[in-house]
Protein backbone atom coordinates (compact mmCIF):
# COMPACT_ATOMS: atom_id res chain seq x y z
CA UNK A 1 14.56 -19.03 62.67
CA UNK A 2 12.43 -21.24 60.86
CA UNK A 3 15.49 -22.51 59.37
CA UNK A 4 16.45 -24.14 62.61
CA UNK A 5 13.64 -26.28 62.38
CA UNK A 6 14.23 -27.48 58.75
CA UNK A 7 17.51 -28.78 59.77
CA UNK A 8 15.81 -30.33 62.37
CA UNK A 9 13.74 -32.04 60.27
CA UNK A 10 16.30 -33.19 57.75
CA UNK A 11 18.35 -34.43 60.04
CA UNK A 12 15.08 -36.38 61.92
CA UNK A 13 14.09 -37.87 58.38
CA UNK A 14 17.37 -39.08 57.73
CA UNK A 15 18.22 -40.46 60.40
CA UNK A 16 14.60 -42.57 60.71
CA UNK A 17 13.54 -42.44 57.22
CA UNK A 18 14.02 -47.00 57.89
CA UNK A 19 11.79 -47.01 60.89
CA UNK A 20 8.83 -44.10 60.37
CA UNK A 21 5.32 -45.49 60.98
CA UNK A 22 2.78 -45.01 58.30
CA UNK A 23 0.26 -44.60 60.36
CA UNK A 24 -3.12 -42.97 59.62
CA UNK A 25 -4.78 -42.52 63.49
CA UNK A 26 -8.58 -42.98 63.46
CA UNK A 27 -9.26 -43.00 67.63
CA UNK A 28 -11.38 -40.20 68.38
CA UNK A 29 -9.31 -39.22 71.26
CA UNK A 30 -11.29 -37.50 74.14
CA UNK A 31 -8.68 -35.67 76.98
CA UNK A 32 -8.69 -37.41 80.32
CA UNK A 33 -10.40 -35.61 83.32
CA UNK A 34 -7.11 -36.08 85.51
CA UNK A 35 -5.26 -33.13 84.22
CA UNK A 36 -1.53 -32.48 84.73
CA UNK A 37 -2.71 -29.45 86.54
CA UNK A 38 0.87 -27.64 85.84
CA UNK A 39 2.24 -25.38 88.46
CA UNK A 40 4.30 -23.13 85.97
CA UNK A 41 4.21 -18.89 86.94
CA UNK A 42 4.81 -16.76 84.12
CA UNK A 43 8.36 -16.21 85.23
CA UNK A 44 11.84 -16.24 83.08
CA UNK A 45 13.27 -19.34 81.45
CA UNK A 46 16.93 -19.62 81.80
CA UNK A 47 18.88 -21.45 79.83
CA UNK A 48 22.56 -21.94 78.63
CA UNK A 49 23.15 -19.99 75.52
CA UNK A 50 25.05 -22.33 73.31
CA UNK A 51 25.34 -19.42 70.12
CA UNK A 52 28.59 -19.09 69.22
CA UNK A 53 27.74 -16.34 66.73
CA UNK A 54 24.85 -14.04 66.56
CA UNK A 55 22.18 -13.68 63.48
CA UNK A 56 24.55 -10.76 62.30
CA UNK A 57 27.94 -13.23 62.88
CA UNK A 58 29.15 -11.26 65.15
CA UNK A 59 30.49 -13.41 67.88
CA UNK A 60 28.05 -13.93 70.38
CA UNK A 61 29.51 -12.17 73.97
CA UNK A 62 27.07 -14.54 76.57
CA UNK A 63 28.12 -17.82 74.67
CA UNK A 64 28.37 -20.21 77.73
CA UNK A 65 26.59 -18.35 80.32
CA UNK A 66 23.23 -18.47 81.31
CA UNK A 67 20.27 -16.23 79.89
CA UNK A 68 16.79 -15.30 80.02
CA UNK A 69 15.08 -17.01 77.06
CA UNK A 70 11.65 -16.10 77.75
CA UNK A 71 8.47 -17.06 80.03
CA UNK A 72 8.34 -20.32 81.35
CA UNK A 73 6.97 -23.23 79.52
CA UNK A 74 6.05 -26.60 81.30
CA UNK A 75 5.23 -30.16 80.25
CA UNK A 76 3.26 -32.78 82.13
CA UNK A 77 1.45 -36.32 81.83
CA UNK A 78 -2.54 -36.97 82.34
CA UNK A 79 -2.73 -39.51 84.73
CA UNK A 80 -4.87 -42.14 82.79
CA UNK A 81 -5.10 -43.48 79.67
CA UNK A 82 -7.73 -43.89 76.81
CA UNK A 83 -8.21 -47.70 75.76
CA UNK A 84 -9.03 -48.46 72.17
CA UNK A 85 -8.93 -52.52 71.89
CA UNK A 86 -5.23 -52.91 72.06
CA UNK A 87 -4.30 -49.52 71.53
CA UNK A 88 -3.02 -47.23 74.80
CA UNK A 89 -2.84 -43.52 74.27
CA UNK A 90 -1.35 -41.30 76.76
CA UNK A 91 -1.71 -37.56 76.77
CA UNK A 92 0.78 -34.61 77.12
CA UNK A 93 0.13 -31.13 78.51
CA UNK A 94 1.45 -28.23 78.19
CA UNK A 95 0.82 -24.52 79.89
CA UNK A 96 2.56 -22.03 77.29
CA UNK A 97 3.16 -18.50 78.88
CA UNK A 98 4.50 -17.18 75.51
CA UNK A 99 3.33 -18.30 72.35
CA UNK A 100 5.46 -21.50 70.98
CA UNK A 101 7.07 -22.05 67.77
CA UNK A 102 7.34 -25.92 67.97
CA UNK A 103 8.34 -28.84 69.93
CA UNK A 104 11.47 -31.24 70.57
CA UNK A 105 10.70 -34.19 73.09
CA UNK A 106 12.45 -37.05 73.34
CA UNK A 107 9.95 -39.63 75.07
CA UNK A 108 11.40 -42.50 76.96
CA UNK A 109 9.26 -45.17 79.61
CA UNK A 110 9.87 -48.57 80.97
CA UNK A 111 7.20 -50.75 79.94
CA UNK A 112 7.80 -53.70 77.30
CA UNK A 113 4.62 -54.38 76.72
CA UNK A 114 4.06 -51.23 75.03
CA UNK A 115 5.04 -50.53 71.31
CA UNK A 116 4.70 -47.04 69.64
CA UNK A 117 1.77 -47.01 67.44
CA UNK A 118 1.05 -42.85 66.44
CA UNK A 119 0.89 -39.69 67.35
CA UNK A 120 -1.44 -36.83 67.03
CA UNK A 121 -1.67 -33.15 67.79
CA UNK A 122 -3.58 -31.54 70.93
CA UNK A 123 -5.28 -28.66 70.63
CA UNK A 124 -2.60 -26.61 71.77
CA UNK A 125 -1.11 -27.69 68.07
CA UNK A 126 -4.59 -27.78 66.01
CA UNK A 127 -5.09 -23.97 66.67
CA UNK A 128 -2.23 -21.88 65.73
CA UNK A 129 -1.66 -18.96 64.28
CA UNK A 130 1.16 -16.67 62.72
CA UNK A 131 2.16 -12.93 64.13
CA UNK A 132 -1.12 -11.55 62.81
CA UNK A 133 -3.60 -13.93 64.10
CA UNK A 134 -3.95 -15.95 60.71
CA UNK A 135 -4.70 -19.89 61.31
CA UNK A 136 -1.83 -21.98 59.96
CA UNK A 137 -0.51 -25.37 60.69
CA UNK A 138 2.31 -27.40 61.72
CA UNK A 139 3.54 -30.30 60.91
CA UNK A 140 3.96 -33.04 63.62
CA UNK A 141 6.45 -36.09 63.17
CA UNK A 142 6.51 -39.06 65.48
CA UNK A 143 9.90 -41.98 65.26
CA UNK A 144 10.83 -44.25 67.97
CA UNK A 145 14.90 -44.34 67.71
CA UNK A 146 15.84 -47.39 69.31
CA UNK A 147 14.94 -46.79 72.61
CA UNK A 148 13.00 -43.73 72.93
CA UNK A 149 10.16 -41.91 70.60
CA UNK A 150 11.26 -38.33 69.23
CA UNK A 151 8.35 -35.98 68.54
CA UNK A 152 9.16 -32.91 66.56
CA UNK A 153 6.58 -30.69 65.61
CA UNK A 154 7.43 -27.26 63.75
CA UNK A 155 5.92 -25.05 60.60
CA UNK A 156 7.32 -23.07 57.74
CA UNK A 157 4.79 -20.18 58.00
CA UNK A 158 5.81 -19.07 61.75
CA UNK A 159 3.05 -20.47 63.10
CA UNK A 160 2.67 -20.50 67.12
CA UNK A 161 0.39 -21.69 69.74
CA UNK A 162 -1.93 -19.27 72.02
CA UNK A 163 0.62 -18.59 74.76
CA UNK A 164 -2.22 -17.71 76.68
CA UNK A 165 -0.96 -19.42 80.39
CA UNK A 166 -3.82 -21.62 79.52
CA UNK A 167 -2.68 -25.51 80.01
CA UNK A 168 -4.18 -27.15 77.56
CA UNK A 169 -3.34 -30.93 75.15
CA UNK A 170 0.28 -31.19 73.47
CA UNK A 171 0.72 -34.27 71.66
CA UNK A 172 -1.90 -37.75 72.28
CA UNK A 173 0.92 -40.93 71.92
CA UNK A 174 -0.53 -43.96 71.27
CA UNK A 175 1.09 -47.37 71.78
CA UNK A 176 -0.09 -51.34 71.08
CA UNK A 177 -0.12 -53.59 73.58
CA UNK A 178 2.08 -56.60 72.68
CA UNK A 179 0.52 -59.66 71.36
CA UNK A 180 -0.41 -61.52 74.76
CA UNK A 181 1.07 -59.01 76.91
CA UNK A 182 -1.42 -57.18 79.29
CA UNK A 183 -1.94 -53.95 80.55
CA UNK A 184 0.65 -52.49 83.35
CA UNK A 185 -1.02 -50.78 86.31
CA UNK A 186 1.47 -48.16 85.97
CA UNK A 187 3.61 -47.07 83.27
CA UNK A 188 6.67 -44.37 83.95
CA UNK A 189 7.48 -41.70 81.64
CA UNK A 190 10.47 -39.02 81.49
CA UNK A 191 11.75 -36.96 78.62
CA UNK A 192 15.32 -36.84 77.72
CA UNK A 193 15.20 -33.87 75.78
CA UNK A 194 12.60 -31.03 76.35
CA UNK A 195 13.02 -28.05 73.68
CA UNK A 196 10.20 -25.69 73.16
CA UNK A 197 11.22 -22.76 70.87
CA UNK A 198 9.43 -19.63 72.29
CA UNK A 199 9.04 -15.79 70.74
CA UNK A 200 10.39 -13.95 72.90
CA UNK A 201 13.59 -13.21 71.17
CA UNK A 202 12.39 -13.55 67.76
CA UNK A 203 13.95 -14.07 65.24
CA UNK A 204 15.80 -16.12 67.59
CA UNK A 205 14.04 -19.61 68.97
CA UNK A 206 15.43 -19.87 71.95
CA UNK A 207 13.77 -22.73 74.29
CA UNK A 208 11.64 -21.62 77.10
CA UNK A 209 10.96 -25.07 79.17
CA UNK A 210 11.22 -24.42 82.79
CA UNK A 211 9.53 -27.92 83.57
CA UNK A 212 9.01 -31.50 82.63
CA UNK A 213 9.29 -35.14 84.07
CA UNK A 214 13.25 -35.49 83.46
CA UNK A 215 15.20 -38.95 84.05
CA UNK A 216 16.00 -37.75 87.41
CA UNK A 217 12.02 -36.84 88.44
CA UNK A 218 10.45 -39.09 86.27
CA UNK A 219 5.63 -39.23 86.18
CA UNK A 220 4.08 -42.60 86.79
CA UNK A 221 0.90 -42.45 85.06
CA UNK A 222 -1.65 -45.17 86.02
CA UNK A 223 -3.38 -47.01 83.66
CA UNK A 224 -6.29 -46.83 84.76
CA UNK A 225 -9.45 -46.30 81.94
CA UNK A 226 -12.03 -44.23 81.54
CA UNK A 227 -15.23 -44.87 79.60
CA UNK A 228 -16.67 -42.07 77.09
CA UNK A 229 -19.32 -41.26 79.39
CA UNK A 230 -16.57 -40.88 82.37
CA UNK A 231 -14.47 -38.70 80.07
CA UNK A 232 -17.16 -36.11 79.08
CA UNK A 233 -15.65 -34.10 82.30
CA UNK A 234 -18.31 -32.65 84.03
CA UNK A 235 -16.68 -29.68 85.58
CA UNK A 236 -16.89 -28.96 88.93
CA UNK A 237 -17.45 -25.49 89.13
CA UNK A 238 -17.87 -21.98 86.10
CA UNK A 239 -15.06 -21.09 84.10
CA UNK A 240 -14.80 -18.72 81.14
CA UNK A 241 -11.62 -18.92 79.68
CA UNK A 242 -9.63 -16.56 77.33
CA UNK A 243 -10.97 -16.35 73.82
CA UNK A 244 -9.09 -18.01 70.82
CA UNK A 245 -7.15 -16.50 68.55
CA UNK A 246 -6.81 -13.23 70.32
CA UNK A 247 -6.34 -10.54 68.72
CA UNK A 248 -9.40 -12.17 66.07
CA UNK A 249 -10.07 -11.71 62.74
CA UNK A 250 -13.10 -12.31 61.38
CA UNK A 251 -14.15 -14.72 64.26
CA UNK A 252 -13.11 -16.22 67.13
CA UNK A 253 -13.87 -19.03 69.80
CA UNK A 254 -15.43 -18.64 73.16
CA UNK A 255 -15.13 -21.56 75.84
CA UNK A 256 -16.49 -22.17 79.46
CA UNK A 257 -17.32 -24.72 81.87
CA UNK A 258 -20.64 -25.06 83.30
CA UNK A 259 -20.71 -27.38 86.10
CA UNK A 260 -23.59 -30.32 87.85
CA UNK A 261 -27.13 -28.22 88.19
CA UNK A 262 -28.22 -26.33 85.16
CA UNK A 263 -29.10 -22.88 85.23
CA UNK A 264 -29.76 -20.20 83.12
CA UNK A 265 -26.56 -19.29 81.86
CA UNK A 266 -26.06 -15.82 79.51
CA UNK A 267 -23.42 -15.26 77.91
CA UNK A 268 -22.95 -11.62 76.20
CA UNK A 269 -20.57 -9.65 74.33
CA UNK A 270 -20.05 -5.68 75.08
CA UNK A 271 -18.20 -2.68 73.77
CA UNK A 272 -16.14 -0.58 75.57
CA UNK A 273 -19.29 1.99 76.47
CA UNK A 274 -20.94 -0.93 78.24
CA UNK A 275 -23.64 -1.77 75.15
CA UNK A 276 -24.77 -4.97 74.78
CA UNK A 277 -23.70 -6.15 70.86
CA UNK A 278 -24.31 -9.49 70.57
CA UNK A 279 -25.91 -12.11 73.25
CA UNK A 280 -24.70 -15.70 72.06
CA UNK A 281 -26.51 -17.48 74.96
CA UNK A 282 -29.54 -16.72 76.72
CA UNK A 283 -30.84 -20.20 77.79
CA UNK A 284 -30.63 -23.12 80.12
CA UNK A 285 -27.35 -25.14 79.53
CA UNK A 286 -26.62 -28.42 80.05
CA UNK A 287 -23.35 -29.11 82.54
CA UNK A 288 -20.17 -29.61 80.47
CA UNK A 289 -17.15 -27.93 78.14
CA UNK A 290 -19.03 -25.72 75.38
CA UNK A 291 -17.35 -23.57 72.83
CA UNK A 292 -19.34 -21.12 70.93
CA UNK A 293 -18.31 -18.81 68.10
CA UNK A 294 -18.58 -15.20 67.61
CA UNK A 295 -18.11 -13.94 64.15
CA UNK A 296 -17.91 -10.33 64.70
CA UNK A 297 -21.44 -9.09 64.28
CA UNK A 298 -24.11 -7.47 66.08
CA UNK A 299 -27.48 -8.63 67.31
CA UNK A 300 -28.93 -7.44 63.79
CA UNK A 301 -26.10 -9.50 61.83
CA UNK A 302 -23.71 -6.12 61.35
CA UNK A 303 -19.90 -6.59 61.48
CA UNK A 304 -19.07 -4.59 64.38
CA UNK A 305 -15.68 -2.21 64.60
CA UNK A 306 -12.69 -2.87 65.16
CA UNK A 307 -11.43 -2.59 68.75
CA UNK A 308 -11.84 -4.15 72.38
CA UNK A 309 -14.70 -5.98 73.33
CA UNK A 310 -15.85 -7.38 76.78
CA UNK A 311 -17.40 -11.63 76.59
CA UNK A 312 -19.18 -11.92 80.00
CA UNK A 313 -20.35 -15.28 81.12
CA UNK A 314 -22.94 -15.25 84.01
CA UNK A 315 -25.99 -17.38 86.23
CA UNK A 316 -27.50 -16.88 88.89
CA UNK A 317 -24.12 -18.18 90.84
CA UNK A 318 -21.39 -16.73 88.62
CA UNK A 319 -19.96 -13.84 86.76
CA UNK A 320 -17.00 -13.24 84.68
CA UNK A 321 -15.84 -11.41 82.07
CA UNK A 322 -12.83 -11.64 79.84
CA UNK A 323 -11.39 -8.57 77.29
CA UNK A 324 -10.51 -9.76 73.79
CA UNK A 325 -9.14 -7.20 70.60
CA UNK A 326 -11.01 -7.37 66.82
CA UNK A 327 -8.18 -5.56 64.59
CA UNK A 328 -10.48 -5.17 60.96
């Protein structure tokens, strides 16, 4: 229940209220091309249920024993970092096979030279939704606790990412460098507490992670930077990838890779008969991560019905084509 996280947050704000960074973050942070690249199948999370009474108060009859919570979450570390002067930020990834309700992480690494500066959403955070496909928000809260940084990120209005098996940016953490101190080659990261609330048994948040760099198997992320031109990943091959939000309502985003070479690139949206409605792209596109936007209307500038609809992405070297719902 959203209730759950409230306490959460109380209990975060009063224990840290003495050491929370005011911190307004202006780095325009751009997502490293070394991707976590998260091995995480949509199978069951199990977890220890730890309920001692159910939402009814009844007593709860698996209390102790281990249950299926949901599809498998995962967390991982991009290997690199983004330099701003004397400001380090690191990025966090996460591939959500059910849609999240918020996040619990409990950040520790090893390098003195680093001192917690910020912290600011992914995308995975920026676009959520609630249970009908409406854009909300949620509130993200960053407090290093003596020696560790707790990130808590949760919403009053249910709101949840895609869960769309998509991996995709959690949380950017940003750290200063210590006055004279330089840059470590290396810096090691491992959470002590991994809690992502899935939907699975709503009303119940019940966390889903099936993966993360514990203390046992902790990531070493080099630091190694890129500039702005060597971040603008040039993919390496087509992708179209699922459509966002999905189900939509009255628009929604469509995003695809087009890699080195530029060709003529179409990409079209179809009903279920096969009829071409609307043709978004019909031109020669430069290589790079493009996002258009289709807001629900024919060729002639008609809102179309509601129902399933067909995005197809193709060149002379690629086809694919992706199903996404409009509900009116």
């Amino acid at each position: 229940m959203d209730n759950y996280f409230c306490k959460l947050n109380l209990i975060f704000k009063e224990n840290s209220m003495k050491n929370i960074y005011s911190i307004l973050i202006s780095l325009l942070i751009i997502t490293n091309i070394a991707w976590a690249e998260l091995d995480c199948p949509s199978d069951s999370s199990v977890h220890l249920d730890t309920r001692t009474m159910l939402p009814d108060g009844s007593p709860n009859p698996t209390y102790g024993q281990e249950i299926n919570t949901g599809l498998c979450g995962c967390i991982g570390f991009v290997n690199g970092v983004i330099m701003n002067e004397n400001e380090v930020t690191f990025t966090i990834r996460i591939l959500d096979n059910e849609p999240i309700r918020g996040i619990e992480l409990n950040i520790y690494h090893n390098s003195p030279s680093l001192v917690y500066a910020g912290v600011s959403k992914g995308e995975k955070l920026e676009n959520v939704v609630d249970e009908e496909g409406n854009p909300r928000t949620m509130t993200l809260l960053g407090n290093y606790l003596e020696d560790h940084l707790k990130v808590l990120a949760y919403s009053t209005s249910r709101a949840r990412t895609a869960g769309d098996g998509i991996e995709g940016d959690l949380v950017h953490v940003s750290y200063e460098l210590v006055e004279g101190a330089d840059l470590p080659s290396e810096v090691t990261f491992y959470l002590g507490l991994a809690n992502l609330p899935g939907t699975s048994m709503d009303p119940e948040l019940l966390n889903v992670v099936c993966g993360y760099p514990d203390e046992s198997n902790p990531v070493v992320v080099e630091t190694n930077t890129l500039s702005l031109e060597q971040n603008l990943a040039i993919p390496t091959q087509f992708a179209l990838h699922q459509n966002y939000p999905n189900p939509f309502n009255p628009s929604t985003q469509i995003s695809f890779d087009v890699p080195e070479g530029s060709e003529f690139v179409r990409l079209n949206i179809y009903n279920v008969l096969g009829k071409n409605v609307s043709s978004l792209i019909n031109n020669v596109v430069n290589p790079g991560k493009h996002k258009v936007e289709w807001n629900a209307k024919d060729n002639e500038g008609n809102p179309v019905a509601s129902g399933i609809y067909f995005y197809e992405l193709s060149s002379a070297s690629f086809t694919a084509r992706k199903k996404m719902l409009l509900i009116r």
